[in-house]
C-alpha atoms as a PDB file:
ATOM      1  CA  UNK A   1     -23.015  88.146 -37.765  1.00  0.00           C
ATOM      2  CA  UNK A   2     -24.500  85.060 -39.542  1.00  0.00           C
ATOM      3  CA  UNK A   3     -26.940  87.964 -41.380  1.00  0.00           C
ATOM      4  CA  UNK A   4     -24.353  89.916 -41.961  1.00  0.00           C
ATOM      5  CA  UNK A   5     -22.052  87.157 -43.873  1.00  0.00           C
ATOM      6  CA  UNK A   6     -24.843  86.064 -45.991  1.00  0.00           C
ATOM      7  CA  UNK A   7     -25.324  89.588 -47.129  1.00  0.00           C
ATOM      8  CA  UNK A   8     -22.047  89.594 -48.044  1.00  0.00           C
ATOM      9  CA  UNK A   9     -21.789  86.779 -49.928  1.00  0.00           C
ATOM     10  CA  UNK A  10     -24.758  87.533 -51.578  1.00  0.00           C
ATOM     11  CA  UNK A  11     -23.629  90.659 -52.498  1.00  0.00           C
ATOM     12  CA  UNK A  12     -20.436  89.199 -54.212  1.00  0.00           C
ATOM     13  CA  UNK A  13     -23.190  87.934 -56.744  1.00  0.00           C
ATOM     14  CA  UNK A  14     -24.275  91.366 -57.374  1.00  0.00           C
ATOM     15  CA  UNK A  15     -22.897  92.440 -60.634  1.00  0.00           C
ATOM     16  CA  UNK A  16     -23.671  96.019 -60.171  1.00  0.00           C
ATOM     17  CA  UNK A  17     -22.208  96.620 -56.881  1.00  0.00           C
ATOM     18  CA  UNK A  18     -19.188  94.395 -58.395  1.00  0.00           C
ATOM     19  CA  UNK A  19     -18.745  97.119 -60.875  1.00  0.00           C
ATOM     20  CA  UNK A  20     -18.996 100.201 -58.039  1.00  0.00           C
ATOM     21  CA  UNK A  21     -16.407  98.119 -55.980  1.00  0.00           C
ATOM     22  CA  UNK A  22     -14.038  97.191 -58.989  1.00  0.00           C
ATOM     23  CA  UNK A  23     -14.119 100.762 -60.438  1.00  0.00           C
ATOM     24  CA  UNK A  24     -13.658 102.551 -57.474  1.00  0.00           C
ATOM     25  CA  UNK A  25     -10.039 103.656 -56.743  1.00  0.00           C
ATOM     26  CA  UNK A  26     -10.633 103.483 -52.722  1.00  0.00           C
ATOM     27  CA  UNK A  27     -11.839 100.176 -52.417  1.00  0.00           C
ATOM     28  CA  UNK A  28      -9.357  98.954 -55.126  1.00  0.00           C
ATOM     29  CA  UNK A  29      -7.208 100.061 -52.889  1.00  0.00           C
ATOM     30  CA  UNK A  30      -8.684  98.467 -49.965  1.00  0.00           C
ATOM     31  CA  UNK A  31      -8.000  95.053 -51.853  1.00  0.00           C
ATOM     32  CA  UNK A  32      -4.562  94.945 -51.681  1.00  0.00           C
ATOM     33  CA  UNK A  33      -4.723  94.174 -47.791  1.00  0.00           C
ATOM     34  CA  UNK A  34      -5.618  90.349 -49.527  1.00  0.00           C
ATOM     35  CA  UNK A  35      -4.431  90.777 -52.984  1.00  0.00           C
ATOM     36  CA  UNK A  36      -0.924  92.087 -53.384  1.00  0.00           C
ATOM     37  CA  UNK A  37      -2.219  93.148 -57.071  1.00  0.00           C
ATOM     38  CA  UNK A  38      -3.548  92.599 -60.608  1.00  0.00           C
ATOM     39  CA  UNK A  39      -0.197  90.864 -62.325  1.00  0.00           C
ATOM     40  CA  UNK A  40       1.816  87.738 -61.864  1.00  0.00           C
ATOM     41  CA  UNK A  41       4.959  90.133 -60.986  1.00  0.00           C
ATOM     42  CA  UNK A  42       2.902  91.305 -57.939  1.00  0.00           C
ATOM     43  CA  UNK A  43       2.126  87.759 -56.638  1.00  0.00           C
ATOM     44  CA  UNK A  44       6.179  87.066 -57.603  1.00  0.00           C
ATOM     45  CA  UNK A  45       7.068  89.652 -55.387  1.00  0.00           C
ATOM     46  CA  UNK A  46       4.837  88.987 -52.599  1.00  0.00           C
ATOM     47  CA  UNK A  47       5.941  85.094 -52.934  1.00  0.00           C
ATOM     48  CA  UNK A  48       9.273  86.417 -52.511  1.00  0.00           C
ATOM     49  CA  UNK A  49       8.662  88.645 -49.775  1.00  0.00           C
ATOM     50  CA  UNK A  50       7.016  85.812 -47.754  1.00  0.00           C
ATOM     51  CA  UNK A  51      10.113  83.133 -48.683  1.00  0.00           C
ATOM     52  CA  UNK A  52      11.900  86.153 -46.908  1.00  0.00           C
ATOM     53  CA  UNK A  53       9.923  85.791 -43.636  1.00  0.00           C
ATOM     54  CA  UNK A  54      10.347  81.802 -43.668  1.00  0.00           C
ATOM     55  CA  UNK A  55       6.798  81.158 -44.883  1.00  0.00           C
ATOM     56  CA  UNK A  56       5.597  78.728 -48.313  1.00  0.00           C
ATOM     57  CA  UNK A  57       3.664  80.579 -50.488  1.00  0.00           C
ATOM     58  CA  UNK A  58       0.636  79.127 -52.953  1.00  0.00           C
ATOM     59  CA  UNK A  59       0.062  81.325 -56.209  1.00  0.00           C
ATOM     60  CA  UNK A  60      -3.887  81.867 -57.773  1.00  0.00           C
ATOM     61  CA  UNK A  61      -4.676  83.692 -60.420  1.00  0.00           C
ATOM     62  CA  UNK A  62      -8.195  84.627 -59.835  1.00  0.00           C
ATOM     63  CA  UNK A  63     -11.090  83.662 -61.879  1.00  0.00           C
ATOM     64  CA  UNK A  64     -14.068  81.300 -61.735  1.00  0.00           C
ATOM     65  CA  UNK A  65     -16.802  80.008 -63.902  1.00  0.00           C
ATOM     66  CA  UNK A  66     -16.144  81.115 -67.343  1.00  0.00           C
ATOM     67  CA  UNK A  67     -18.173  80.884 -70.200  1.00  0.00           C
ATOM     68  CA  UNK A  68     -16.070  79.580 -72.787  1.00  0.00           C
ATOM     69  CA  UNK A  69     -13.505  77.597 -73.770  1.00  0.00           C
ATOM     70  CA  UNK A  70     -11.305  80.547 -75.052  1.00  0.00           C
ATOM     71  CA  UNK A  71     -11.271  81.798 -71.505  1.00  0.00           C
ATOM     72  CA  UNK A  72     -10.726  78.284 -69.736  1.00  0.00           C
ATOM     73  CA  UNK A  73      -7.411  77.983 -71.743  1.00  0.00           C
ATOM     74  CA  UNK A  74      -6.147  81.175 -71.157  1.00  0.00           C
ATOM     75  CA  UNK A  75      -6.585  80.387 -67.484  1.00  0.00           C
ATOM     76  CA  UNK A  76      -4.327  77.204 -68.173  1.00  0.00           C
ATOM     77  CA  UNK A  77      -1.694  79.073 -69.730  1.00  0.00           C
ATOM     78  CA  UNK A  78      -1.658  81.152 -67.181  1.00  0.00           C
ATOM     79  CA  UNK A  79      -1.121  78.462 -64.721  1.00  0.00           C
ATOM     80  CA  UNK A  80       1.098  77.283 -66.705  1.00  0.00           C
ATOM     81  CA  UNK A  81       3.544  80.517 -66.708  1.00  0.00           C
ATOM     82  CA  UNK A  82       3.396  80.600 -62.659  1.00  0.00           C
ATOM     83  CA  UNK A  83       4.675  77.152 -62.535  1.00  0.00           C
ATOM     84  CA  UNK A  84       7.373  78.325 -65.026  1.00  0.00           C
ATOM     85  CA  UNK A  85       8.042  81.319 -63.358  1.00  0.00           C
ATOM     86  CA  UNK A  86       8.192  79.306 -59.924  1.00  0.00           C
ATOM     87  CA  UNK A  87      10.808  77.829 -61.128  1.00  0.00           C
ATOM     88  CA  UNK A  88      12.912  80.625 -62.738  1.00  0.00           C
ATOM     89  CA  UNK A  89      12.715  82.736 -59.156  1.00  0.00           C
ATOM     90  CA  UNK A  90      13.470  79.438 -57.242  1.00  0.00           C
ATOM     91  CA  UNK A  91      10.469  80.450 -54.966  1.00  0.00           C
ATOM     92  CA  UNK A  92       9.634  78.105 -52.264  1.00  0.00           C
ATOM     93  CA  UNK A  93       6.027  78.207 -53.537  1.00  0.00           C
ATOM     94  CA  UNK A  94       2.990  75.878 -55.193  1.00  0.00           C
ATOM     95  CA  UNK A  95      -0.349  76.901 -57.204  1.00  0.00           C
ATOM     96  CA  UNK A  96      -3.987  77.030 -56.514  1.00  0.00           C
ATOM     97  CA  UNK A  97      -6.371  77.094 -58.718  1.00  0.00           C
ATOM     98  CA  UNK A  98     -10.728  76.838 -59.166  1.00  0.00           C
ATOM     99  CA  UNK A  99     -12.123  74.086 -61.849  1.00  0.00           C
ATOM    100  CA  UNK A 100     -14.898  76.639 -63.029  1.00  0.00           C
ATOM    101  CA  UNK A 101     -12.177  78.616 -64.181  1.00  0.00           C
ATOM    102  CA  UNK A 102     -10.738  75.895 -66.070  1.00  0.00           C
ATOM    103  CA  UNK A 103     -14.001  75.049 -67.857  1.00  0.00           C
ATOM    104  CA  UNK A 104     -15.900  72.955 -65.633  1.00  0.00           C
ATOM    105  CA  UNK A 105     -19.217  74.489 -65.914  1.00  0.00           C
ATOM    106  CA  UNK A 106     -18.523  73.854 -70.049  1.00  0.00           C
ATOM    107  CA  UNK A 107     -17.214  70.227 -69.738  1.00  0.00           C
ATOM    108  CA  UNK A 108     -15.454  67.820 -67.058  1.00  0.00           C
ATOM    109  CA  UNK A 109     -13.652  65.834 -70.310  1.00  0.00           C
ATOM    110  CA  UNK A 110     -12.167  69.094 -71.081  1.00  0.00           C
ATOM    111  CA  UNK A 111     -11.654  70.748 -67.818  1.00  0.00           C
ATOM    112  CA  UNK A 112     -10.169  67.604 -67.110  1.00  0.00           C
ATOM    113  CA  UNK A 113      -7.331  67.837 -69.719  1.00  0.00           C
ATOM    114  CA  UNK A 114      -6.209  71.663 -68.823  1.00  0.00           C
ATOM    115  CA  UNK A 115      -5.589  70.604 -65.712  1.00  0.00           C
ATOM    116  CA  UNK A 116      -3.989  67.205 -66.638  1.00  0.00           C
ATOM    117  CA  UNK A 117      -1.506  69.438 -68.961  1.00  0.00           C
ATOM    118  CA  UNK A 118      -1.043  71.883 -65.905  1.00  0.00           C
ATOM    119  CA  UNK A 119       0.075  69.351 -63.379  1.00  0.00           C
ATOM    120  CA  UNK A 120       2.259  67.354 -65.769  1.00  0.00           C
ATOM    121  CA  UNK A 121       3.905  71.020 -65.647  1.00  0.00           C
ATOM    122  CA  UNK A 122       3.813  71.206 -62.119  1.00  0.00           C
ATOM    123  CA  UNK A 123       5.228  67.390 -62.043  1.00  0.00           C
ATOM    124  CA  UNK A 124       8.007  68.702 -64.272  1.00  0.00           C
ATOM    125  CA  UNK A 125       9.321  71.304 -61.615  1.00  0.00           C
ATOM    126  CA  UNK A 126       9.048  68.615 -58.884  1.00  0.00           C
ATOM    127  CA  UNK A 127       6.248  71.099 -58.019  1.00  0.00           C
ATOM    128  CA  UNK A 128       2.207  70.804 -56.844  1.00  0.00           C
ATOM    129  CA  UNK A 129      -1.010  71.540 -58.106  1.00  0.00           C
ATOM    130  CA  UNK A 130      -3.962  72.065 -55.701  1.00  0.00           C
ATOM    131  CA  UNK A 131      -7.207  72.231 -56.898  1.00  0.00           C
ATOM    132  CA  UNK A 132      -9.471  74.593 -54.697  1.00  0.00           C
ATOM    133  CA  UNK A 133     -13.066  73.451 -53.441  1.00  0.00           C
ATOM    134  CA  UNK A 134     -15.679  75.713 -54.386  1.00  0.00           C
ATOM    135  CA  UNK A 135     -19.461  75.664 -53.499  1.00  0.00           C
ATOM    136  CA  UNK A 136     -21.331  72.537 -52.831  1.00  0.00           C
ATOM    137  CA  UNK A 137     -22.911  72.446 -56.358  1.00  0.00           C
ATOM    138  CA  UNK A 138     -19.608  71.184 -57.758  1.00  0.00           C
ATOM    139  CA  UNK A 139     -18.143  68.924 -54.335  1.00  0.00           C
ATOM    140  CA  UNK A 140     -18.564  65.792 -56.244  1.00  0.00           C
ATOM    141  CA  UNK A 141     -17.231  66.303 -59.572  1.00  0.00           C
ATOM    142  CA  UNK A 142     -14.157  68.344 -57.876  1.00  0.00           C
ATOM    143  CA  UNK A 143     -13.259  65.048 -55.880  1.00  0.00           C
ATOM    144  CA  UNK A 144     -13.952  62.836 -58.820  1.00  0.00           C
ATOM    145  CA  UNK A 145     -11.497  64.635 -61.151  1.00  0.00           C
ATOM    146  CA  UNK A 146      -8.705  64.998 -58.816  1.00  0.00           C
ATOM    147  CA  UNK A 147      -8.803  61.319 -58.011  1.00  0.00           C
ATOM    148  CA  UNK A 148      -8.832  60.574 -62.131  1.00  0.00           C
ATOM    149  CA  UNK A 149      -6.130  63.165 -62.315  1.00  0.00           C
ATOM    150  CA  UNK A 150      -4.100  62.095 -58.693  1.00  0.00           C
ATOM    151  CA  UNK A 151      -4.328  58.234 -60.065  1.00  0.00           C
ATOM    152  CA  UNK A 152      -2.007  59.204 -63.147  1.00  0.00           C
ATOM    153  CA  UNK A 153      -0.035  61.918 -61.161  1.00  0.00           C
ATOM    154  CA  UNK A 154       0.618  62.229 -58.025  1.00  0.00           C
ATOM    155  CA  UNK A 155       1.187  66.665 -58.246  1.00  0.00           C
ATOM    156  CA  UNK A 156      -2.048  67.139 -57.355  1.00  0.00           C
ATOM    157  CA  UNK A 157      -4.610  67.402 -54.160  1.00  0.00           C
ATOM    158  CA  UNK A 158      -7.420  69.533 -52.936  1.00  0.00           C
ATOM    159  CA  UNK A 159      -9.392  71.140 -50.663  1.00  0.00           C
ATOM    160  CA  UNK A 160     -12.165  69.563 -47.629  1.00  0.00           C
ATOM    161  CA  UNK A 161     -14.752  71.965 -46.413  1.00  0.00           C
ATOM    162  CA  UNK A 162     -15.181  71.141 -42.428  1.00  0.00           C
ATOM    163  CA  UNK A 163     -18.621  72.866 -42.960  1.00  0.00           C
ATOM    164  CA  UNK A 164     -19.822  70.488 -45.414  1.00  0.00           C
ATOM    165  CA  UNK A 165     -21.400  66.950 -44.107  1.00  0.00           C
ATOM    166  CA  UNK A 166     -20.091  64.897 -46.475  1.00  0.00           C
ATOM    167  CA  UNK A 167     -16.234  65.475 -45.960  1.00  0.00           C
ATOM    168  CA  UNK A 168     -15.723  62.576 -43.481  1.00  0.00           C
ATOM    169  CA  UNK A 169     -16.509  60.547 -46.303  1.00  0.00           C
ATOM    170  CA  UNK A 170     -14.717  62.533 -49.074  1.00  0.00           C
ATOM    171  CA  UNK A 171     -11.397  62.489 -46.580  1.00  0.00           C
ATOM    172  CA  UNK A 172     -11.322  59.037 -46.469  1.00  0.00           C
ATOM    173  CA  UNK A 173     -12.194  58.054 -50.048  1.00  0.00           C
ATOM    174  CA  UNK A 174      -9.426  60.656 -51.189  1.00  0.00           C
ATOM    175  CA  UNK A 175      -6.823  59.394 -48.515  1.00  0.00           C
ATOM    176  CA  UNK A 176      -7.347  56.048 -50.447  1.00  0.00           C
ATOM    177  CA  UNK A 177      -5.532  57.338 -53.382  1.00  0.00           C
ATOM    178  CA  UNK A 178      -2.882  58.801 -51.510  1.00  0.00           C
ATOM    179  CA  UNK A 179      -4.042  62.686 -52.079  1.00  0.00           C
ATOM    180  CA  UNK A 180      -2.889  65.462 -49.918  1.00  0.00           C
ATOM    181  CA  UNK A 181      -5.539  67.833 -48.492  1.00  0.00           C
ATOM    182  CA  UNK A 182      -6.050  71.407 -47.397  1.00  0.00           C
ATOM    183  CA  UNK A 183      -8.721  71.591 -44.486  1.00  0.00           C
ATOM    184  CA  UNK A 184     -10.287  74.678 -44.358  1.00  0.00           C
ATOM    185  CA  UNK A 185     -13.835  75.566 -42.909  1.00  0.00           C
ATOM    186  CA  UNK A 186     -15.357  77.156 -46.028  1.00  0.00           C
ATOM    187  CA  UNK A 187     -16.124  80.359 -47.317  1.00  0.00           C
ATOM    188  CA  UNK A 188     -19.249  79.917 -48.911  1.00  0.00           C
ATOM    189  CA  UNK A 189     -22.945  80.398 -47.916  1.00  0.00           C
ATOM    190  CA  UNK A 190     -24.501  76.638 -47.986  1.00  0.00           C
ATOM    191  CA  UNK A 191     -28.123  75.058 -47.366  1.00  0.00           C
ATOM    192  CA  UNK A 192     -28.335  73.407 -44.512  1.00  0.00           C
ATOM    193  CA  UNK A 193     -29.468  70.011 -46.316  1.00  0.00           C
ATOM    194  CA  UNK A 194     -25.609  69.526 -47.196  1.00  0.00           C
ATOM    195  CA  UNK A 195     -23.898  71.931 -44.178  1.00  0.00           C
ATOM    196  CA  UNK A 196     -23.910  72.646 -40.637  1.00  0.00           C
ATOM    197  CA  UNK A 197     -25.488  75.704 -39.955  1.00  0.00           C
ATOM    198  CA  UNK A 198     -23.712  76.410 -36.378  1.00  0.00           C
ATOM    199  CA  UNK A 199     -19.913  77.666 -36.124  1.00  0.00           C
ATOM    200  CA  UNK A 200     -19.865  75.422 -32.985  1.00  0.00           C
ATOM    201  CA  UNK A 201     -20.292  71.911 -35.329  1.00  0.00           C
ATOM    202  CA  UNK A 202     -18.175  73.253 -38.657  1.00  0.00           C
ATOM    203  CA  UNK A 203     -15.408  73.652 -35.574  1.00  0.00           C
ATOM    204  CA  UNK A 204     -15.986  70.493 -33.783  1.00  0.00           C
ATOM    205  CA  UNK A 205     -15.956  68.574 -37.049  1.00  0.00           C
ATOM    206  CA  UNK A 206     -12.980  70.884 -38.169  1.00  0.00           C
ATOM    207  CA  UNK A 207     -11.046  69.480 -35.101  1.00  0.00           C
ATOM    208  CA  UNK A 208     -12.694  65.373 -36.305  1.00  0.00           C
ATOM    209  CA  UNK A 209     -10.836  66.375 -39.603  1.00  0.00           C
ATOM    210  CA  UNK A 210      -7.170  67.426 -38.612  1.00  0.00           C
ATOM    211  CA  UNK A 211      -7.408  64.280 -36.513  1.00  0.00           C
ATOM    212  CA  UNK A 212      -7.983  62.376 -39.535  1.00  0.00           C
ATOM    213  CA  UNK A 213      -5.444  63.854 -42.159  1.00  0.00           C
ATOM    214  CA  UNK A 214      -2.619  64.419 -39.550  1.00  0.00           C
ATOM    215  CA  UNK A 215      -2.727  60.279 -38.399  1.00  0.00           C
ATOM    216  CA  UNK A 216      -2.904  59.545 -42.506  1.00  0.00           C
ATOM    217  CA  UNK A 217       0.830  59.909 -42.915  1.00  0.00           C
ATOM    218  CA  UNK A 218       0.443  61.900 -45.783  1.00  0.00           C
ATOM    219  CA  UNK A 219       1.800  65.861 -45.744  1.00  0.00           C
ATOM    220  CA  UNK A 220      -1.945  67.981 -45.789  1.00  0.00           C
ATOM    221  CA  UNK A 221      -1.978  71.794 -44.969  1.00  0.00           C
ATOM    222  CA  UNK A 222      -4.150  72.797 -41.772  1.00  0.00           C
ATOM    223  CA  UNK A 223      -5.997  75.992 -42.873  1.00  0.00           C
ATOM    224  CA  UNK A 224      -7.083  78.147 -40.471  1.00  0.00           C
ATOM    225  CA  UNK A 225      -6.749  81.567 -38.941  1.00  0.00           C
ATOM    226  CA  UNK A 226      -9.203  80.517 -35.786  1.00  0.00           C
ATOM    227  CA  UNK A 227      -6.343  80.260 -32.308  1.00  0.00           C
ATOM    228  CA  UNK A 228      -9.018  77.361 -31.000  1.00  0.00           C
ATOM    229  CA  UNK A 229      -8.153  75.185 -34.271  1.00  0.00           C
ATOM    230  CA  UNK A 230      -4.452  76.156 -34.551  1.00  0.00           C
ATOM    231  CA  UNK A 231      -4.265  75.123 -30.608  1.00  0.00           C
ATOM    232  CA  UNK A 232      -6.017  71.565 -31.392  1.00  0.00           C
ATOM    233  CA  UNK A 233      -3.914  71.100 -34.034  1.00  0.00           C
ATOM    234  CA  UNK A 234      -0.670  71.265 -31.910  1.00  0.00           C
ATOM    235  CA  UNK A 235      -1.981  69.407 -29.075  1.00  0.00           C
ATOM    236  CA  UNK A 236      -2.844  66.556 -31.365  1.00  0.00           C
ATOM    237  CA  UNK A 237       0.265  66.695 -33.364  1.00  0.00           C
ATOM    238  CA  UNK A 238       2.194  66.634 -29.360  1.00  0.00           C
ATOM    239  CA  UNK A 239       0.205  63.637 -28.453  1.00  0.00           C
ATOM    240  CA  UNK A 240       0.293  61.480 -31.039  1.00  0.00           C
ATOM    241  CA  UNK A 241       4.483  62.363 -31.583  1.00  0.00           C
ATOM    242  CA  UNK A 242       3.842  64.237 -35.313  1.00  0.00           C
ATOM    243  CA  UNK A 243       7.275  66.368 -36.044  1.00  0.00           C
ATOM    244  CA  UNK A 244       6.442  69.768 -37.170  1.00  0.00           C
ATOM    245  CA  UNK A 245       7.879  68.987 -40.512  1.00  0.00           C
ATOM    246  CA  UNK A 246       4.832  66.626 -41.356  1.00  0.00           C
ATOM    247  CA  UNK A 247       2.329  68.988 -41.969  1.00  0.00           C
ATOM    248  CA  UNK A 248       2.051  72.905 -42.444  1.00  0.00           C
ATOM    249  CA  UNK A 249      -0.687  75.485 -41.500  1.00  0.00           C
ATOM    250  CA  UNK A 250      -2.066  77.481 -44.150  1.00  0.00           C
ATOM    251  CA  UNK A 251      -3.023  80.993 -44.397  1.00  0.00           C
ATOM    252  CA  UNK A 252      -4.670  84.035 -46.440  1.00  0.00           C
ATOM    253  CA  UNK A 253      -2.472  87.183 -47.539  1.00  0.00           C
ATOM    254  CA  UNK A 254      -3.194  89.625 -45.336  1.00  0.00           C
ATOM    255  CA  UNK A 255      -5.046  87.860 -42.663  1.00  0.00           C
ATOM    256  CA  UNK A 256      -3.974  87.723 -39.003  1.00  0.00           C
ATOM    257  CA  UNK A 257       0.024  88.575 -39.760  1.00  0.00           C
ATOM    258  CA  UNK A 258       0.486  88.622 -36.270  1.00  0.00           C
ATOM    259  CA  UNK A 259      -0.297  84.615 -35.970  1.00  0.00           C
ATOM    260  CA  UNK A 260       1.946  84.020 -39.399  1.00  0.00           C
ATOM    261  CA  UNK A 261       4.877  85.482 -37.470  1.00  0.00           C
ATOM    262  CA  UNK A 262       4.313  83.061 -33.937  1.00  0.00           C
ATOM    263  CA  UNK A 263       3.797  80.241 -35.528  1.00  0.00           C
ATOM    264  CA  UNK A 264       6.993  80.422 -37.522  1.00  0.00           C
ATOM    265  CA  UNK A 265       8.949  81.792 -34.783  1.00  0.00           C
ATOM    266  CA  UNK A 266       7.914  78.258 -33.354  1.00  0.00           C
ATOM    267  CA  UNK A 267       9.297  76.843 -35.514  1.00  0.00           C
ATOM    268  CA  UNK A 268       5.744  75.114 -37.478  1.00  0.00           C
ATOM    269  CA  UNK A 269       5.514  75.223 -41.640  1.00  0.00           C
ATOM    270  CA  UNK A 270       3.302  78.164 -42.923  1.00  0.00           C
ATOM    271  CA  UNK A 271       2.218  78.756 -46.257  1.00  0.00           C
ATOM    272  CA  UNK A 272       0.294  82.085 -47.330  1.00  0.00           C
ATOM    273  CA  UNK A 273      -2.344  81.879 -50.164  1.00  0.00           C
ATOM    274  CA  UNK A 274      -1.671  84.628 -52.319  1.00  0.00           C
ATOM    275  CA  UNK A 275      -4.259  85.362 -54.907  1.00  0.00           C
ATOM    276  CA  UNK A 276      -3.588  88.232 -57.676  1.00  0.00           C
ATOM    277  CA  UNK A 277      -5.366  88.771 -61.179  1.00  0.00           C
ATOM    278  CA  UNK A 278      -7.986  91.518 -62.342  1.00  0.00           C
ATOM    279  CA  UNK A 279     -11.219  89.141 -60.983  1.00  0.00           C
ATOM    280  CA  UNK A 280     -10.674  90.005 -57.553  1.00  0.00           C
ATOM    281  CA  UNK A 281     -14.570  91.017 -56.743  1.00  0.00           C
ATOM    282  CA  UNK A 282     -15.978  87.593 -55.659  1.00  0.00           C
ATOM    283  CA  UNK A 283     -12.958  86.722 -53.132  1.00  0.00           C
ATOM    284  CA  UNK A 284     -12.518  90.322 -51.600  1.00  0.00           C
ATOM    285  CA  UNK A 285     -16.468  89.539 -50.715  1.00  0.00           C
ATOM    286  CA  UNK A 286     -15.945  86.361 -49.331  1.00  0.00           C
ATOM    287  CA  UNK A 287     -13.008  87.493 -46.988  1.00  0.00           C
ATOM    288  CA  UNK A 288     -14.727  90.503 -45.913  1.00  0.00           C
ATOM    289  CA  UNK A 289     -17.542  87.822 -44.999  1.00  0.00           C
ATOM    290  CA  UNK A 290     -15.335  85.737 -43.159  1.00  0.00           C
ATOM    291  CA  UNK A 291     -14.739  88.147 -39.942  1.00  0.00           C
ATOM    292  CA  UNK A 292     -16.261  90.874 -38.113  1.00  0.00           C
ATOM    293  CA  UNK A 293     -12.803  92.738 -38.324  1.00  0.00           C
ATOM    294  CA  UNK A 294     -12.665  92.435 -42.026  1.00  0.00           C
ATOM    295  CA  UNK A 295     -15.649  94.122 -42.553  1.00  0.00           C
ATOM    296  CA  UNK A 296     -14.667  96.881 -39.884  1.00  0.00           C
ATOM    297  CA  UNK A 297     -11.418  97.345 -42.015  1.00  0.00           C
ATOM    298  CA  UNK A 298     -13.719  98.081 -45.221  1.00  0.00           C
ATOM    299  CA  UNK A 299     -16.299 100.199 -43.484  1.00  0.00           C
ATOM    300  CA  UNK A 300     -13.589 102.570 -41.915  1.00  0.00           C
ATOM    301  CA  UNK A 301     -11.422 102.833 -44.901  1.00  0.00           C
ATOM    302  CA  UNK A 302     -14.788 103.184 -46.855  1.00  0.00           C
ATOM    303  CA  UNK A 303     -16.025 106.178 -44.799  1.00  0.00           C
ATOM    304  CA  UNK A 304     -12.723 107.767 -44.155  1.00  0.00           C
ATOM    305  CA  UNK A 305     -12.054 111.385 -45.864  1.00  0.00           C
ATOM    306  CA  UNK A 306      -9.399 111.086 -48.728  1.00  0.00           C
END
């Protein structure tokens, strides 16, 4: 499986078979199982549909590392219009977003003001900002932004990586400014100079991590689709007397619906990720890479008659 997920992910480099996948109506179609569609109205809807079911819901208009500056802006206004049109649904619902999209590859200084403008927006709505972690290559100047940013306004936090061995350190340095955190395990294919390379220690130090965030007194979101992390998470929040209403588990659209519905039927916070937008490729690859029943999903639909 380990071969298997870095083909994958390399693969969602591949420009060519991007362009096979992207143009082909069948797997387009296939994509909807994690992206309700291509236009904000779509991610509105599915928002809604989730507010429906009792669950949160976090907007992302896809996109990463543009080239220039033209782009990175129309990303911010985008952001800007979900925020807007958060408000006008009255959706129980935040945004996600990726700094690369936002220019970061171009310039921190002026990455750094799109997404000062954007949370001042979210800030406006009483609303949240949370800036997803991408690869390793841009860890450090992800944290050191949203600190700048979280120091000014508090409508902003990010993302840890369990499978990363710096985010002990990065936990506790952002905790110091009072940020809120998503724990996930991460979805991206890493060296093993700055990762663990065994499931077995990205879970154990998964587990190190919730410990850590839930005892902060600060509201993070536990994300995870793994029953062994979910089940650590509970028995830590039982033991050390935190109410369910302190902290919520996070989820992907589309992924392991049956565990959405328990854990709100017990009565726990869930809120789904729910990406939408035309640039779709690179995180249909990385989910597909994430389990073996993704990628049995995608090979029957792929092989299956019309």
């Amino acid at each position: 499986m380990c071969m298997l997920r870095a083909t994958l992910l390399k693969l969602s480099e591949n420009k060519s078979f991007a362009h096979w996948v992207v143009s082909n109506e069948r797997t387009r179609r296939m994509a909807h199982r994690f992206v309700p569609g291509e236009t904000l109205d779509e991610a509105i809807a599915a928002a809604r549909e989730c507010n429906n079911l009792g669950m949160f819901a976090s907007l992302d208009y896809l996109g990463e590392n543009v080239s220039t500056q033209e782009d990175a802006q129309r990303a911010r206004d985008a952001y800007l219009e979900i925020f807007d049109r958060i408000a006008h649904e009255r959706l129980h619902a935040n945004v996600s977003c990726k700094l690369t999209q936002l220019g970061l590859d171009l310039s921190s200084e002026f990455c750094e003001s799109l997404v000062d403008s954007i949370v001042q927006r979210a800030a406006d709505y009483d609303n949240f900002l949370r800036v997803d972690m991408e690869g390793s290559v841009y860890t450090q100047r992800t944290v050191e932004l949203v600190k700048r940013v979280r120091s000014q306004n508090p409508a902003i936090g990010t993302v840890i990586q369990s499978c990363l061995y710096r985010s002990e350190a990065d936990i506790t340095d952002l905790l110091a400014y009072g940020c809120r955190i998503r724990l996930c395990k991460g979805a991206y294919k890493e060296p093993s100079d700055v990762a663990f390379p065994k499931k077995k220690d990205v879970d154990a130090n998964y587990v190190r991590l919730l410990q850590m965030l839930l005892a902060s007194g600060f509201y993070h979101g536990i994300a995870t689709h793994d029953p062994a992390m979910i089940a650590a998470t509970i028995r830590f929040a039982a033991a050390k007397q935190i109410s369910k209403d302190d902290f919520e588990f996070q989820m992907l659209y589309g992924v392991r619906t049956d565990l959405q519905r328990r854990l709100v039927k017990d009565g726990y916070r869930l809120r789904i990720y729910i990406p939408y937008g035309r640039d779709w490729f690179p995180y249909f690859m990385r989910r597909l890479a994430e389990r073996p029943a993704n990628v049995a999903f995608f090979a029957r639909n792929l092989l299956r008659r019309s």
